[in-house]
C-alpha atoms as a PDB file:
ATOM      1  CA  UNK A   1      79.398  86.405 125.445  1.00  0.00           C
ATOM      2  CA  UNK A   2      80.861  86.272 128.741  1.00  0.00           C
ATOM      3  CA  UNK A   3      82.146  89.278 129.827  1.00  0.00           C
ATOM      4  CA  UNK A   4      84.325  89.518 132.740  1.00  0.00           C
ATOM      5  CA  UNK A   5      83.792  92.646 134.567  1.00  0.00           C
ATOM      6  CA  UNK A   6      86.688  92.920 136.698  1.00  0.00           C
ATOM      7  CA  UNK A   7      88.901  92.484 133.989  1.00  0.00           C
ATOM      8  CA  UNK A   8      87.853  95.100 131.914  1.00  0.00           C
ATOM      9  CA  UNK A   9      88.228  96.872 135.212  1.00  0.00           C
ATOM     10  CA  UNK A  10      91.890  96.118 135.339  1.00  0.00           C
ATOM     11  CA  UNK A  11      92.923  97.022 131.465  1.00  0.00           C
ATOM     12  CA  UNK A  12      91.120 100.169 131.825  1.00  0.00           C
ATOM     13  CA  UNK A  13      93.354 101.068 135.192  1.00  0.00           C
ATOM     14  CA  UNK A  14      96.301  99.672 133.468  1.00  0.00           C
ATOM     15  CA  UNK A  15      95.494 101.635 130.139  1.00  0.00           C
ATOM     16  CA  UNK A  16      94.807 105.012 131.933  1.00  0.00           C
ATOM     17  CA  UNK A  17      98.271 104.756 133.635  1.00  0.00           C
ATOM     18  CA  UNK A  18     100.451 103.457 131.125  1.00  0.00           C
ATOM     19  CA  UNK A  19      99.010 105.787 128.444  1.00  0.00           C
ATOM     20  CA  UNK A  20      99.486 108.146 130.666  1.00  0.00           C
ATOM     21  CA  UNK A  21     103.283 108.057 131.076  1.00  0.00           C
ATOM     22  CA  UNK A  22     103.943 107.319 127.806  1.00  0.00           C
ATOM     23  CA  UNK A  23     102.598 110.432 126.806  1.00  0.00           C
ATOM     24  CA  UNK A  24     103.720 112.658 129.698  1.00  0.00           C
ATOM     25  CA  UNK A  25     107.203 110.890 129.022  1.00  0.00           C
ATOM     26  CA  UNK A  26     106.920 112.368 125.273  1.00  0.00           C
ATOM     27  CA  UNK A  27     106.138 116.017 126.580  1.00  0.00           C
ATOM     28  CA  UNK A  28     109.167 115.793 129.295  1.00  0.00           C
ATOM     29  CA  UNK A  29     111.442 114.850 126.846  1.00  0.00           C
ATOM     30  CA  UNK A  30     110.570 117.545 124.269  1.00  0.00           C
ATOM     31  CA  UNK A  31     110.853 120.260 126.916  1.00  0.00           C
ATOM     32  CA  UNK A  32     114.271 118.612 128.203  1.00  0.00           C
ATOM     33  CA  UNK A  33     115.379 119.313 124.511  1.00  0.00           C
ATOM     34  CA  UNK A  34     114.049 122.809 124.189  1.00  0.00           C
ATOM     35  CA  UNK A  35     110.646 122.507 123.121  1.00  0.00           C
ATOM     36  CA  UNK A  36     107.931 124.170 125.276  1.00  0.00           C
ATOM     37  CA  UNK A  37     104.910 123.927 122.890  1.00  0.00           C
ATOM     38  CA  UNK A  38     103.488 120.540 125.196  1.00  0.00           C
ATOM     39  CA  UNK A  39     104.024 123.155 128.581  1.00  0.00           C
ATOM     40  CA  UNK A  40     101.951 125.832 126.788  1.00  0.00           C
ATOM     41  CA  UNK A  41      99.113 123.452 125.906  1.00  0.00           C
ATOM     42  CA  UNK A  42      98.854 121.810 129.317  1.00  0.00           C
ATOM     43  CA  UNK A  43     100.161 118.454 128.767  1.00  0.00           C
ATOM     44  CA  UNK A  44     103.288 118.456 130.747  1.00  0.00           C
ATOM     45  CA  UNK A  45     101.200 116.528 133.411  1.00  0.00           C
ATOM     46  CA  UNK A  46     100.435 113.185 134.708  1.00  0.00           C
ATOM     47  CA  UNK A  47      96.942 113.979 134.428  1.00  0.00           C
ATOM     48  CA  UNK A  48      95.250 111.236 132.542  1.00  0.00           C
ATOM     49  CA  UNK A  49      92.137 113.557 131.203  1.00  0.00           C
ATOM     50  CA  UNK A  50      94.648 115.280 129.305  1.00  0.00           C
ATOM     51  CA  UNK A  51      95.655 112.816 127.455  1.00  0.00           C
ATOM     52  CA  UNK A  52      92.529 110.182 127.052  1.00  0.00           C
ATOM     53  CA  UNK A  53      91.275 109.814 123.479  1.00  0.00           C
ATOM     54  CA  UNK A  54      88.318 107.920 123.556  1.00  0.00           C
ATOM     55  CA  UNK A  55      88.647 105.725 120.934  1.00  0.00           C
ATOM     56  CA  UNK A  56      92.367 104.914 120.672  1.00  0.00           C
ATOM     57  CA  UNK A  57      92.931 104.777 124.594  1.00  0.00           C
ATOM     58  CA  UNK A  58      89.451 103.391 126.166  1.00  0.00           C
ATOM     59  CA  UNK A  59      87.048 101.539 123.230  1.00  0.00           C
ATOM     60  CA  UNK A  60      89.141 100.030 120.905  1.00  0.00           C
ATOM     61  CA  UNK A  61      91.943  98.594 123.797  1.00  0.00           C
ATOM     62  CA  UNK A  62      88.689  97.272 125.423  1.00  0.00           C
ATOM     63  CA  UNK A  63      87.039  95.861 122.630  1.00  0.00           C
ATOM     64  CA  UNK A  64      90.722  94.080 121.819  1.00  0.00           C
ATOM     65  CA  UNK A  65      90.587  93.238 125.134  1.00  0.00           C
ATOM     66  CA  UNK A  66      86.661  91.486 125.358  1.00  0.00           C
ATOM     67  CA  UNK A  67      87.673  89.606 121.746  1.00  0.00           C
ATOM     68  CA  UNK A  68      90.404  88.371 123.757  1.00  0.00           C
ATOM     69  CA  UNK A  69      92.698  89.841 120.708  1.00  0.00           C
ATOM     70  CA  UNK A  70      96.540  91.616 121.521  1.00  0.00           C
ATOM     71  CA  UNK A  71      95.615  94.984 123.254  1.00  0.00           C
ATOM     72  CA  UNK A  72      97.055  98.275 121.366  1.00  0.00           C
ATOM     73  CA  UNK A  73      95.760 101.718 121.347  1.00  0.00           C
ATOM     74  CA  UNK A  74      97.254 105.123 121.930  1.00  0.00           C
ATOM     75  CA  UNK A  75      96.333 108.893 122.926  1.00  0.00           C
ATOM     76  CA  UNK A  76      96.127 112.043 121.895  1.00  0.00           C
ATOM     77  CA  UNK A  77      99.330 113.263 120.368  1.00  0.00           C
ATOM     78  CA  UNK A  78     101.211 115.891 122.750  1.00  0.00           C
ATOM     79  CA  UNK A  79     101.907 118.697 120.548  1.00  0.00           C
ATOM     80  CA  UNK A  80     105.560 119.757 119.311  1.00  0.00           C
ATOM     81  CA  UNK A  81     107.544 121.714 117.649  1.00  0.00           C
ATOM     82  CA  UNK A  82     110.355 119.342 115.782  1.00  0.00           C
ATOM     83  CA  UNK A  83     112.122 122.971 115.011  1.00  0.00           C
ATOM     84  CA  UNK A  84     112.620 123.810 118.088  1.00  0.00           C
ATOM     85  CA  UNK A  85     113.984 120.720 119.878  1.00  0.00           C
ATOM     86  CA  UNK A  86     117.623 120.042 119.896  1.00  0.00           C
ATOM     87  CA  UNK A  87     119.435 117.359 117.225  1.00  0.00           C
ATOM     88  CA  UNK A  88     117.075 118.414 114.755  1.00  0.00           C
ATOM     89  CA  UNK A  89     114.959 115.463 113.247  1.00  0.00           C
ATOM     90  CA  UNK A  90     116.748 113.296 115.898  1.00  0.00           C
ATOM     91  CA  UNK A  91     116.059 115.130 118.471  1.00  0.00           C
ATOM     92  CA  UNK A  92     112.135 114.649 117.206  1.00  0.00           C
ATOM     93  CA  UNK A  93     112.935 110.966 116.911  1.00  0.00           C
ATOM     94  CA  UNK A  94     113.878 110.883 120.717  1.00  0.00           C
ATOM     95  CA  UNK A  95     110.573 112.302 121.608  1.00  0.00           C
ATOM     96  CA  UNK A  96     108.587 110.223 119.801  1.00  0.00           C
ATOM     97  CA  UNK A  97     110.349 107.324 121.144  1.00  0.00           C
ATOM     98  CA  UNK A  98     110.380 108.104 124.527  1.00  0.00           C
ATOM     99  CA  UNK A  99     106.810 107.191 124.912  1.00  0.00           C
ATOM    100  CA  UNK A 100     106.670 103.786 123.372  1.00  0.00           C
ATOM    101  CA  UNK A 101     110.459 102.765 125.446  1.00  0.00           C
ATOM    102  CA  UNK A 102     108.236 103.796 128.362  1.00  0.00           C
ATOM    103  CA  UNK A 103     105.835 101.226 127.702  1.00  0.00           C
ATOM    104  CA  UNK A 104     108.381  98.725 127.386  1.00  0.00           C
ATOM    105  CA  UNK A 105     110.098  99.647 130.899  1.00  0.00           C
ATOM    106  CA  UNK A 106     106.559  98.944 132.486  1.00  0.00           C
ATOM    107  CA  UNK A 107     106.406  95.829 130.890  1.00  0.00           C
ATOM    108  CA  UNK A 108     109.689  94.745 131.852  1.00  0.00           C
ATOM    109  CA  UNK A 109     108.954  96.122 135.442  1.00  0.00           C
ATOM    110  CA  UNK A 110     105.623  94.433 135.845  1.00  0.00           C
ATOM    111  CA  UNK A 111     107.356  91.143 134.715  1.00  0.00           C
ATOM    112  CA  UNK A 112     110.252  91.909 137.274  1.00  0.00           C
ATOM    113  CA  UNK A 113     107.871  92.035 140.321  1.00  0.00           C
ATOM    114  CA  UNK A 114     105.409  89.283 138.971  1.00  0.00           C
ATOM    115  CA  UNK A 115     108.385  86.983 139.233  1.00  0.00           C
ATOM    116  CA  UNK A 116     109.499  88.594 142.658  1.00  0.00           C
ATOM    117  CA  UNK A 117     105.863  87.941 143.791  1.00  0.00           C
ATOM    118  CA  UNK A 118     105.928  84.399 143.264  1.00  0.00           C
ATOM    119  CA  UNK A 119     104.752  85.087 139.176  1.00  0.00           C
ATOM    120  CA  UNK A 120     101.270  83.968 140.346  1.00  0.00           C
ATOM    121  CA  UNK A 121      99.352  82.896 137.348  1.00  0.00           C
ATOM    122  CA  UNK A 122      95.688  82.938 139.023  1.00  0.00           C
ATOM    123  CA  UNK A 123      93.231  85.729 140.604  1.00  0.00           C
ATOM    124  CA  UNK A 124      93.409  89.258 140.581  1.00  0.00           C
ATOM    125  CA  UNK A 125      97.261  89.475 141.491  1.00  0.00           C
ATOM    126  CA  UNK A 126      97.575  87.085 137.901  1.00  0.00           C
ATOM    127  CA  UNK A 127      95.183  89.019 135.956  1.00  0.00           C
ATOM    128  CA  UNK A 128      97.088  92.531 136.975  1.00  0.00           C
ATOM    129  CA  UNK A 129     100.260  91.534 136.202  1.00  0.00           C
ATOM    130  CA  UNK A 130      99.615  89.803 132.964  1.00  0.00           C
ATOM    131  CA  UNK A 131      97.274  92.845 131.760  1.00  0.00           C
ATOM    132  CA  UNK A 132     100.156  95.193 133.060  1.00  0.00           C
ATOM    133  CA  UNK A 133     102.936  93.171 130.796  1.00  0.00           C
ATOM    134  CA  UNK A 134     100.485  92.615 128.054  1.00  0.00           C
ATOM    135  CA  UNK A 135      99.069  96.038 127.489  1.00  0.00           C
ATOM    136  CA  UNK A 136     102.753  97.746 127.375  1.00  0.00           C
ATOM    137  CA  UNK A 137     103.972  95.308 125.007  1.00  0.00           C
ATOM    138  CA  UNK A 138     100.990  95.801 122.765  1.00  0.00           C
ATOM    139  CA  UNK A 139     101.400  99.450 122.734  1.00  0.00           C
ATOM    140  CA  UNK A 140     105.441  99.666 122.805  1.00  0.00           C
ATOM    141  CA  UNK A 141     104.978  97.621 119.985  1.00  0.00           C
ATOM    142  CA  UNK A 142     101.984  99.243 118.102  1.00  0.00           C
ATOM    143  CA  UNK A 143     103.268 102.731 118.288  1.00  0.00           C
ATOM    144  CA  UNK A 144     106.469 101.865 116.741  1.00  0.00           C
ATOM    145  CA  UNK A 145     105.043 100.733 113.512  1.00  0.00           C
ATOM    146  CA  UNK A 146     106.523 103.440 111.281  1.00  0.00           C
ATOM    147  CA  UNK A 147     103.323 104.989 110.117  1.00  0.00           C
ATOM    148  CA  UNK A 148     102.009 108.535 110.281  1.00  0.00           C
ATOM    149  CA  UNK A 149     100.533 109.041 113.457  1.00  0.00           C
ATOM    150  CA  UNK A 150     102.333 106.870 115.156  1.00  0.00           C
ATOM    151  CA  UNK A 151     105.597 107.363 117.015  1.00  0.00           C
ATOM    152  CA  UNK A 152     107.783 104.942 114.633  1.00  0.00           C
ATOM    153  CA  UNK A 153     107.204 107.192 112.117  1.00  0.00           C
ATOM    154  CA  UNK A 154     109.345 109.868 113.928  1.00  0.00           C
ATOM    155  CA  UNK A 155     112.323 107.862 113.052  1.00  0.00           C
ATOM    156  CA  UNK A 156     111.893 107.447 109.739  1.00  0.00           C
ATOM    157  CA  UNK A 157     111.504 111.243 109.034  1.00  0.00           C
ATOM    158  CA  UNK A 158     115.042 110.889 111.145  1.00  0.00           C
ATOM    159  CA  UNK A 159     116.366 109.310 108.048  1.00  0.00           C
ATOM    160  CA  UNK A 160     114.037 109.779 105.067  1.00  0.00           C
ATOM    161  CA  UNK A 161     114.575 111.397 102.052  1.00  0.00           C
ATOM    162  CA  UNK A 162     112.563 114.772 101.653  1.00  0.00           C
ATOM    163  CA  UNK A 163     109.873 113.587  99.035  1.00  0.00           C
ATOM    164  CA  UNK A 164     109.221 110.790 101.611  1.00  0.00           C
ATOM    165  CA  UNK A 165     108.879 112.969 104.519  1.00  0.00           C
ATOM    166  CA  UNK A 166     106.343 115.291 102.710  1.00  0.00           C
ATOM    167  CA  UNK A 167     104.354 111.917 101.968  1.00  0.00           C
ATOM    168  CA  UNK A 168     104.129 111.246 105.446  1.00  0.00           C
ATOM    169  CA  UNK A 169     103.031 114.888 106.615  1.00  0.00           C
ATOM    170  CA  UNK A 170     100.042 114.576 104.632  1.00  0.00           C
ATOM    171  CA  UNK A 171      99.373 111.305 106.125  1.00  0.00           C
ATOM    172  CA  UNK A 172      99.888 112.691 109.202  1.00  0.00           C
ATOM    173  CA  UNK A 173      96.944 114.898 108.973  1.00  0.00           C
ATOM    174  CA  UNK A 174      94.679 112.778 108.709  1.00  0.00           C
ATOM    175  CA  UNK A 175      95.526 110.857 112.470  1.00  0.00           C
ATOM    176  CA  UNK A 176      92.810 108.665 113.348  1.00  0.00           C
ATOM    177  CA  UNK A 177      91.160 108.210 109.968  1.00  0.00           C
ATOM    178  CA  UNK A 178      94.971 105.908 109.015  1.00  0.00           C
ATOM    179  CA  UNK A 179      94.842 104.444 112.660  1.00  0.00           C
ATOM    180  CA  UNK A 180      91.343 102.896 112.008  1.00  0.00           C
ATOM    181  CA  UNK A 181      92.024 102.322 108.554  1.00  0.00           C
ATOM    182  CA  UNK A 182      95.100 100.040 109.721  1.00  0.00           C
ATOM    183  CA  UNK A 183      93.289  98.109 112.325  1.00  0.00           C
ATOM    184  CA  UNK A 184      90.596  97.402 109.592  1.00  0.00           C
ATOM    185  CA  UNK A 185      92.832  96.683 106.514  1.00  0.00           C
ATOM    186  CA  UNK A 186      95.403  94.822 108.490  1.00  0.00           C
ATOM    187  CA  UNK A 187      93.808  93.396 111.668  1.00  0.00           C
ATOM    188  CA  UNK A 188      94.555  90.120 110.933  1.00  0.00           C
ATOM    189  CA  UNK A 189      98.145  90.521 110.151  1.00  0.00           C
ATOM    190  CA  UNK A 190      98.606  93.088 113.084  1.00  0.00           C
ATOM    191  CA  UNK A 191      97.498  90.794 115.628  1.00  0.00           C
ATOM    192  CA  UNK A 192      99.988  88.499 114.288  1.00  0.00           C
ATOM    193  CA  UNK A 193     102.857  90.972 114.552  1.00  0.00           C
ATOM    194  CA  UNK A 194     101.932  91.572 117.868  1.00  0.00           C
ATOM    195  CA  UNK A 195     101.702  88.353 119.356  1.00  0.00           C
ATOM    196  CA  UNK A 196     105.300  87.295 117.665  1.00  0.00           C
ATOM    197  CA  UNK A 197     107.127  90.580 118.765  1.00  0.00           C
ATOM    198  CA  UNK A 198     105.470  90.046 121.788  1.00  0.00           C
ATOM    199  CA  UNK A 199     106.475  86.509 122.804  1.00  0.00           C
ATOM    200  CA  UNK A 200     109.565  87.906 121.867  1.00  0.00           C
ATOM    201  CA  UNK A 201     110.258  90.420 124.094  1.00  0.00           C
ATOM    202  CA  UNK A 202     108.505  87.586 126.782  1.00  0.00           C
ATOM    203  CA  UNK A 203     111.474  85.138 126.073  1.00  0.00           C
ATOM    204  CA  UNK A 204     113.919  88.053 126.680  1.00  0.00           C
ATOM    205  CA  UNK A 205     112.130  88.995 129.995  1.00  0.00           C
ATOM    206  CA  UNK A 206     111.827  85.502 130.945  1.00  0.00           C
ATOM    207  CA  UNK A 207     115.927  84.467 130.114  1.00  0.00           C
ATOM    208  CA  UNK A 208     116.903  88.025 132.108  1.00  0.00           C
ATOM    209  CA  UNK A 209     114.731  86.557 135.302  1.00  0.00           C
ATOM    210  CA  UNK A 210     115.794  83.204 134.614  1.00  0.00           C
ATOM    211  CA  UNK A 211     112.469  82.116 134.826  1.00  0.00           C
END
């Protein structure tokens, strides 16, 4: 297998700083709406070691990545306390999407100066841009899958009746063990999802730059 160095270089780069806001954007929006449990444990940062999990945000993005399959992945969850944020449920909602929306705004920024830069297609200024756009798609749209861990979930215990949301807290608990589970079980079908919502979102980047 040919394995090309320098872009594996690039998604990790990319990775480390999109996870990275994503998951500082979920802490700043909890402690905008009262919640101070993500301050206390240290990840109101933009430190990436804080929020690296080794599997979700370096090995499996880069073995996606090598297979030359969608890239997804996340981090490790910043901590908080849905009872103490404002709005209640919704309130929890907007923290969990925060993260993911953040993804998409990189995306849809990266795309923006790709096409201001001439939306070169080869070299290292191609590969960057294209990893940039692709990796924040692939984890805007991963994390919104409405499945405990991830953030969609948060919106469904928005509007969920109660015997649902206890389903999903024991879910929860178990984190990585569903994430894996899902890529296994569903691979096929997920990389599907992700390269049709994806397109999508390419079409509406592409009509917005008339491009």
């Amino acid at each position: 297998m040919n394995i090309d160095i320098v872009y594996i270089a690039i998604v990790i780069v990319v990775i480390l700083f999109s996870m990275t806001l994503h998951e500082a954007m979920h802490a700043f929006t909890g402690y905008w709406l009262g919640d101070d449990t993500a301050k206390m444990m240290g990840r109101l940062t933009l430190n990436p070691i804080k929020h690296i999990d080794p599997f979700l945000t370096i090995l499996l993005p880069v073995m996606l990545a090598v297979a030359g399959l969608p890239i997804f992945g996340g981090a490790k969850p910043v901590p908080f306390n849905p009872h103490n944020v404002r709005w209640g449920d919704f309130g929890a909602a907007l923290v969990a999407l925060a993260g993911p929306l953040t993804n998409l705004f990189i995306a849809f920024l990266g795309f923006g100066v790709w096409v201001l830069a001439g939306a070169p297609a080869d070299g290292i200024a191609g590969q960057v841009f294209s990893t940039i756009i692709a990796v924040n798609l692939g984890f805007f749209i991963f994390n919104l899958i409405p499945i405990p861990p991830l953030d969609g979930s948060r919106v469904i215990y928005a509007l969920a009746p109660e015997f649902v949301k206890r389903g999903m807290e024991v879910m929860e608990r178990y984190g990585i063990i569903v994430i894996f589970g899902l890529v296994l079980i569903a691979g096929p079908s997920l990389g599907l999802l992700m390269t049709t919502v994806g397109s999508f979102f390419i079409d509406v980047f592409s009509n917005i730059f008339r491009l």
